[in-house]
N, C-alpha and C. Protein backbone atom coordinates (compact mmCIF):
# COMPACT_ATOMS: atom_id res chain seq x y z
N UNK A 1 0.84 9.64 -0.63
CA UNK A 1 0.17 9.70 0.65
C UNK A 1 1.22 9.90 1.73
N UNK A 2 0.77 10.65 2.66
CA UNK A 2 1.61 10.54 3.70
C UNK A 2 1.00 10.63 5.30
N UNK A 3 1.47 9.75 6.70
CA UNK A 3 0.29 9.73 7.54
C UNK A 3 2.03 10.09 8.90
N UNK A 4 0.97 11.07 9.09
CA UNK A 4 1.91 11.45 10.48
C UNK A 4 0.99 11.13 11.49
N UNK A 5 1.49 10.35 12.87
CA UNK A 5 0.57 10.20 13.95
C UNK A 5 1.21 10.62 15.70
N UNK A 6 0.40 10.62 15.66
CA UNK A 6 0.87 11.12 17.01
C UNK A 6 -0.40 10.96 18.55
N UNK A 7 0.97 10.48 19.76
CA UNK A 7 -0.43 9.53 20.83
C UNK A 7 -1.12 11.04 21.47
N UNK A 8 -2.14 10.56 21.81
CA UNK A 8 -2.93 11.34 22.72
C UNK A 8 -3.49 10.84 24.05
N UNK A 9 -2.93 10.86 25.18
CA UNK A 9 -4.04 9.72 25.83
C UNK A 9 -4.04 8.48 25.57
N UNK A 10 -3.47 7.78 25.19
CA UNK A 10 -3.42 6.19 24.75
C UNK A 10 -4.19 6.19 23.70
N UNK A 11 -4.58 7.07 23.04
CA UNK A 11 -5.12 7.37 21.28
C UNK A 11 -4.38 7.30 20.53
N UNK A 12 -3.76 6.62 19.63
CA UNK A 12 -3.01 7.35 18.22
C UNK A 12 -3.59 7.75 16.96
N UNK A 13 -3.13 8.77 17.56
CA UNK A 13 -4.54 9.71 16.32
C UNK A 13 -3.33 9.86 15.02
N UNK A 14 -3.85 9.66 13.94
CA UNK A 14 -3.19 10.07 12.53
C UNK A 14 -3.48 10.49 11.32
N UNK A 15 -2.57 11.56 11.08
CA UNK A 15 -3.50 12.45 9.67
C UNK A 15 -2.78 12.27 8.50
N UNK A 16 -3.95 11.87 7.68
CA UNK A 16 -3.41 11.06 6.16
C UNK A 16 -4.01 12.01 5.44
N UNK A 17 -2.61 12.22 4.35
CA UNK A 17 -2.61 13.21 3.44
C UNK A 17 -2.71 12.45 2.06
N UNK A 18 -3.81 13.23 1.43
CA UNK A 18 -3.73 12.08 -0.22
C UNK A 18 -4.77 11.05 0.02
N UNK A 19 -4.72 10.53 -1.13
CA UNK A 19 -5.51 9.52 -1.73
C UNK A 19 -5.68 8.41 -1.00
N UNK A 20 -6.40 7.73 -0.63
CA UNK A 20 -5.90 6.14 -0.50
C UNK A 20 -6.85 5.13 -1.01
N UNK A 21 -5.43 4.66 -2.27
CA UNK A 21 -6.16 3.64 -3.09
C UNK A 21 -5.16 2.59 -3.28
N UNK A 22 -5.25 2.10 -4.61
CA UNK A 22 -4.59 0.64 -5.10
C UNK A 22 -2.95 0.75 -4.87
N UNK A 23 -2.99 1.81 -4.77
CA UNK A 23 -1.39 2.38 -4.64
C UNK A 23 -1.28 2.38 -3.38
N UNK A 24 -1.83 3.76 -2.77
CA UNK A 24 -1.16 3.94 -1.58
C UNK A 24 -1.99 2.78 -0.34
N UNK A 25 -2.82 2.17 -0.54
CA UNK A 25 -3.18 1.76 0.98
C UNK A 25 -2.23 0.72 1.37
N UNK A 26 -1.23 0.35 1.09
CA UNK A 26 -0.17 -0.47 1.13
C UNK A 26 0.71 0.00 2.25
N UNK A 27 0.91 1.47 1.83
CA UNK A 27 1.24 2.63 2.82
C UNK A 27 0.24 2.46 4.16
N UNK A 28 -0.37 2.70 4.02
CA UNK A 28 -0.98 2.50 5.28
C UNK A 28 -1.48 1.23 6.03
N UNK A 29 -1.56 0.52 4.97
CA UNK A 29 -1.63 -0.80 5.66
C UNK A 29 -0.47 -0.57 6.93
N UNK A 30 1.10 -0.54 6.19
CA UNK A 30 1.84 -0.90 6.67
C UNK A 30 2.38 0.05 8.29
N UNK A 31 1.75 1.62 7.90
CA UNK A 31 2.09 1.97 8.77
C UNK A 31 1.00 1.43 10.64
N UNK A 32 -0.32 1.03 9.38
CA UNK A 32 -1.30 0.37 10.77
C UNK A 32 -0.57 -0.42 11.80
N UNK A 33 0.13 -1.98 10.78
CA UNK A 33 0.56 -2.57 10.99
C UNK A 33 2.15 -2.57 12.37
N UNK A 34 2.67 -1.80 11.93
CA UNK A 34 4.03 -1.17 12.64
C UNK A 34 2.90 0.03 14.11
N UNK A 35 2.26 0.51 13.89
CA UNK A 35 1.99 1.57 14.88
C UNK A 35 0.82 1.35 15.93
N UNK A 36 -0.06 0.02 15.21
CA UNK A 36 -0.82 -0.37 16.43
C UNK A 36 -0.81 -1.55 16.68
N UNK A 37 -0.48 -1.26 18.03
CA UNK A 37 0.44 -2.05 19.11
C UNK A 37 -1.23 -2.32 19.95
N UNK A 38 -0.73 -3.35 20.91
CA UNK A 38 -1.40 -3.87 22.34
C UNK A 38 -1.58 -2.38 23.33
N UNK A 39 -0.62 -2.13 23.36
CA UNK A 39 -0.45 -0.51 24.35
C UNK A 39 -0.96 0.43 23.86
N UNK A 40 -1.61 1.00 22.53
CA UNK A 40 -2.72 1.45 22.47
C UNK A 40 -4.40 1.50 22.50
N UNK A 41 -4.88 2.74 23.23
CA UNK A 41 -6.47 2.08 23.50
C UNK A 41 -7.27 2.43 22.23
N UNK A 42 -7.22 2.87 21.04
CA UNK A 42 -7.65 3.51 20.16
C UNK A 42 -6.81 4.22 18.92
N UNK A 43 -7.31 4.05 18.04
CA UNK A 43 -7.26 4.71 16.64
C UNK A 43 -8.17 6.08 16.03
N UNK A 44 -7.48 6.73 16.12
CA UNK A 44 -8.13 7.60 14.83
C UNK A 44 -7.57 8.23 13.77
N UNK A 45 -8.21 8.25 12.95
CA UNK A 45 -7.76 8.60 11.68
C UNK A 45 -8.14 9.45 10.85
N UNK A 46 -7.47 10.69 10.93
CA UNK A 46 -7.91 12.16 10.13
C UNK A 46 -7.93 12.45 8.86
N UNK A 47 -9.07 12.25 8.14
CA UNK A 47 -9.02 12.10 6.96
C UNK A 47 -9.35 13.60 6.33
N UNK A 48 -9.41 14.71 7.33
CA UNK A 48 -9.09 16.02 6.30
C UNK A 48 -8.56 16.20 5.00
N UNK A 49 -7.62 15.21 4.70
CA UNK A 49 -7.09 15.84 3.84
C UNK A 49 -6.81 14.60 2.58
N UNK A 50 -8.14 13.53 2.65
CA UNK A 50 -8.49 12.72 2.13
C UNK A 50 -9.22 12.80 1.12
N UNK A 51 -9.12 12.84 -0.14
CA UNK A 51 -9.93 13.25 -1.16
C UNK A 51 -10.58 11.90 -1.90
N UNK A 52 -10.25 10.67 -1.59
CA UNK A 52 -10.49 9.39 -2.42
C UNK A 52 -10.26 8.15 -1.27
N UNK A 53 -11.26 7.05 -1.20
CA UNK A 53 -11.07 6.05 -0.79
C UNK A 53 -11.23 4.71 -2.06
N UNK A 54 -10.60 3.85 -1.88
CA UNK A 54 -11.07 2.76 -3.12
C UNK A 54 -11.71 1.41 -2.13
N UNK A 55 -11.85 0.28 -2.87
CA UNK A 55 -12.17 -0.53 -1.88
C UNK A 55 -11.29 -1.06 -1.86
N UNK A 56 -9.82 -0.82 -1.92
CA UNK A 56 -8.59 -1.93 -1.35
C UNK A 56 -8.50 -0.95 0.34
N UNK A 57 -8.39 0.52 -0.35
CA UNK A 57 -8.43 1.00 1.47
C UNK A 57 -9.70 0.92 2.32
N UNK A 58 -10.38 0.40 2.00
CA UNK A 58 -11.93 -0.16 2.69
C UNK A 58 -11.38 -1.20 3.28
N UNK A 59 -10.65 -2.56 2.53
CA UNK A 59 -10.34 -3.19 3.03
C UNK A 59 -9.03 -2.99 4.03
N UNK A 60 -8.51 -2.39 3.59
CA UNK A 60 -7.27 -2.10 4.83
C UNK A 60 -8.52 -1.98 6.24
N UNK A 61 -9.22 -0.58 6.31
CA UNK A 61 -9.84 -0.24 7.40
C UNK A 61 -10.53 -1.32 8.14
N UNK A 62 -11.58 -2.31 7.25
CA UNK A 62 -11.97 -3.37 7.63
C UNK A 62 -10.73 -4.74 8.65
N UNK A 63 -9.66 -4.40 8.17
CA UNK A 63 -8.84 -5.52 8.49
C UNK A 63 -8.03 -4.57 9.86
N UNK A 64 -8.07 -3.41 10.01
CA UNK A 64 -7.51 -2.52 11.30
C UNK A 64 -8.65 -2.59 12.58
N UNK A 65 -10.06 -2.60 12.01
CA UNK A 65 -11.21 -3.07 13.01
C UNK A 65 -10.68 -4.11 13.71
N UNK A 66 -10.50 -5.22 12.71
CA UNK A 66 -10.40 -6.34 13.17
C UNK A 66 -9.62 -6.73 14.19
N UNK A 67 -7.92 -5.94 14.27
CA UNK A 67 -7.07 -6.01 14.84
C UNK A 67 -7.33 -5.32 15.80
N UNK A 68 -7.96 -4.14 15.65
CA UNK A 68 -8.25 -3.26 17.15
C UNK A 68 -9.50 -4.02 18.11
N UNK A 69 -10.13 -4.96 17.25
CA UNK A 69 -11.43 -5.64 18.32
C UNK A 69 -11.81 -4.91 19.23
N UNK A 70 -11.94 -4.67 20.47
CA UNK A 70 -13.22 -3.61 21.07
C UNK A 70 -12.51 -2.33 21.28
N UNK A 71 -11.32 -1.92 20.52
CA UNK A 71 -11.08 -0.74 20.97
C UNK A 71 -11.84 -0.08 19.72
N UNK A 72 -11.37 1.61 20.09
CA UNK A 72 -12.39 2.16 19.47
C UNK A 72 -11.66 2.18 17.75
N UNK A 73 -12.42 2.81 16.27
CA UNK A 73 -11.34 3.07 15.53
C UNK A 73 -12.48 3.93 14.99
N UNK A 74 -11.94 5.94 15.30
CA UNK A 74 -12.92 6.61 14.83
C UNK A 74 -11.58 7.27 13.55
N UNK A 75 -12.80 7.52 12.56
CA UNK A 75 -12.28 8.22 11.16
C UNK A 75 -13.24 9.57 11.52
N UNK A 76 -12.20 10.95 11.52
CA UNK A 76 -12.84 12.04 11.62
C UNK A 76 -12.63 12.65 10.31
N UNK A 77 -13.32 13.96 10.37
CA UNK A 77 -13.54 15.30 8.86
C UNK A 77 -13.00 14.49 7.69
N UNK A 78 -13.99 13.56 7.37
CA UNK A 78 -14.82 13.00 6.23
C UNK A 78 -15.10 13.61 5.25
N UNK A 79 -15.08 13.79 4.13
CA UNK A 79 -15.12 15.19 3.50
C UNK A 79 -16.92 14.19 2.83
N UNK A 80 -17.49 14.65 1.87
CA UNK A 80 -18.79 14.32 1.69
C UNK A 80 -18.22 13.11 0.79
N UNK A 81 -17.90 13.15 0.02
CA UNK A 81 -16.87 11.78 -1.06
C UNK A 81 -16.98 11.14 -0.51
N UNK A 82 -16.29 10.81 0.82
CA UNK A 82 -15.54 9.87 1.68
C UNK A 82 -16.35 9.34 2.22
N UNK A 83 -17.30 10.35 2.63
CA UNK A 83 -18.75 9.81 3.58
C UNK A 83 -19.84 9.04 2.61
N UNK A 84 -19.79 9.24 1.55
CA UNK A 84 -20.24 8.41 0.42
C UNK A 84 -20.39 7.15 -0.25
N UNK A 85 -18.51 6.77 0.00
CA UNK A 85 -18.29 5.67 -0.06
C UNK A 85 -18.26 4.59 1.06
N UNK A 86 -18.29 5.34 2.03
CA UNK A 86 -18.77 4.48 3.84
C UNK A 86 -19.77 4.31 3.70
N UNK A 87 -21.11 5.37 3.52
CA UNK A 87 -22.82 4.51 3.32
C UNK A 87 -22.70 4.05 1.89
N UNK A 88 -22.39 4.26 0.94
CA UNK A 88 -22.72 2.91 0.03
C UNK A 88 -22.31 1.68 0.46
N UNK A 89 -20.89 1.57 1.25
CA UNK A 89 -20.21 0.16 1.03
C UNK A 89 -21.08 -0.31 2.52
N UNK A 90 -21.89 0.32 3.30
CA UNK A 90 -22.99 -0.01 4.56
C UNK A 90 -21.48 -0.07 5.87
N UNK A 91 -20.48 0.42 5.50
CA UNK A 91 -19.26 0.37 6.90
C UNK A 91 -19.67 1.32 7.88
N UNK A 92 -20.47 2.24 7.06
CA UNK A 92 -20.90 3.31 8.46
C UNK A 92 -21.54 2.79 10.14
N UNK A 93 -21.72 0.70 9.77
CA UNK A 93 -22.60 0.53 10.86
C UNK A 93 -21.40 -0.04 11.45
N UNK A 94 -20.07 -0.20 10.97
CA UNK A 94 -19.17 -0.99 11.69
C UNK A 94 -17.92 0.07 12.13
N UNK A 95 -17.71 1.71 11.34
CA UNK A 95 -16.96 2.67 11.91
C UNK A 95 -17.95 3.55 12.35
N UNK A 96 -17.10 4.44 13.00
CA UNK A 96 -17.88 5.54 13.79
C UNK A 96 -16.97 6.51 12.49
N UNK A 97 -17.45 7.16 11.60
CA UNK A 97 -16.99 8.44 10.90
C UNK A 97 -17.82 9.41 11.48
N UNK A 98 -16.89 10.66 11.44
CA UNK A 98 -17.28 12.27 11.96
C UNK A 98 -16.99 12.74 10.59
N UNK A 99 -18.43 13.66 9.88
CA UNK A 99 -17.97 15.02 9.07
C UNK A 99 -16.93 15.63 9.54
């Protein structure tokens, strides 16, 4: 996996390449962890090029909500997979995902 980000507007928008599962969400945990700060107003997260979520990176996302509290945290181009495993696991009522 690999996640390059970059601010927009007090957004840090970031595009994750690869999988994210038992392996890599560790990776991203960590880069959440290190890159969102107080001084950002928002998250997003480009999952173009996302082919797999598991539920350890469910839980990462769940635990980045948490930390962002009322800011926003949108996941965009969802591929249909991805959007799959958001309405089964019912997170679609707690993220905002974009096809």
């Amino acid at each position: 996996m690999t996640i390059n980000g970059i601010m927009e507007e007090g957004i840090l928008v970031a595009t994750i390449e690869g999988r994210i599962d038992s392996v890599t969400s560790d990776t991203l945990e960590t880069y959440i962890d290190v890159n969102v700060t107080d001084e950002i107003q928002g998250l997003t997260l480009d999952f173009a090029d996302v082919d797999f979520i598991s539920s350890k990176g469910l839980r990462v996302l769940v635990a980045t909500k948490k930390k962002l509290g009322n800011r926003e945290l949108l996941i965009t181009h969802a591929n249909s997979a991805v959007m799959e495993v958001f309405r089964l696991s019912g997170l679609l009522r707690i993220f905002k995902v974009e096809a």
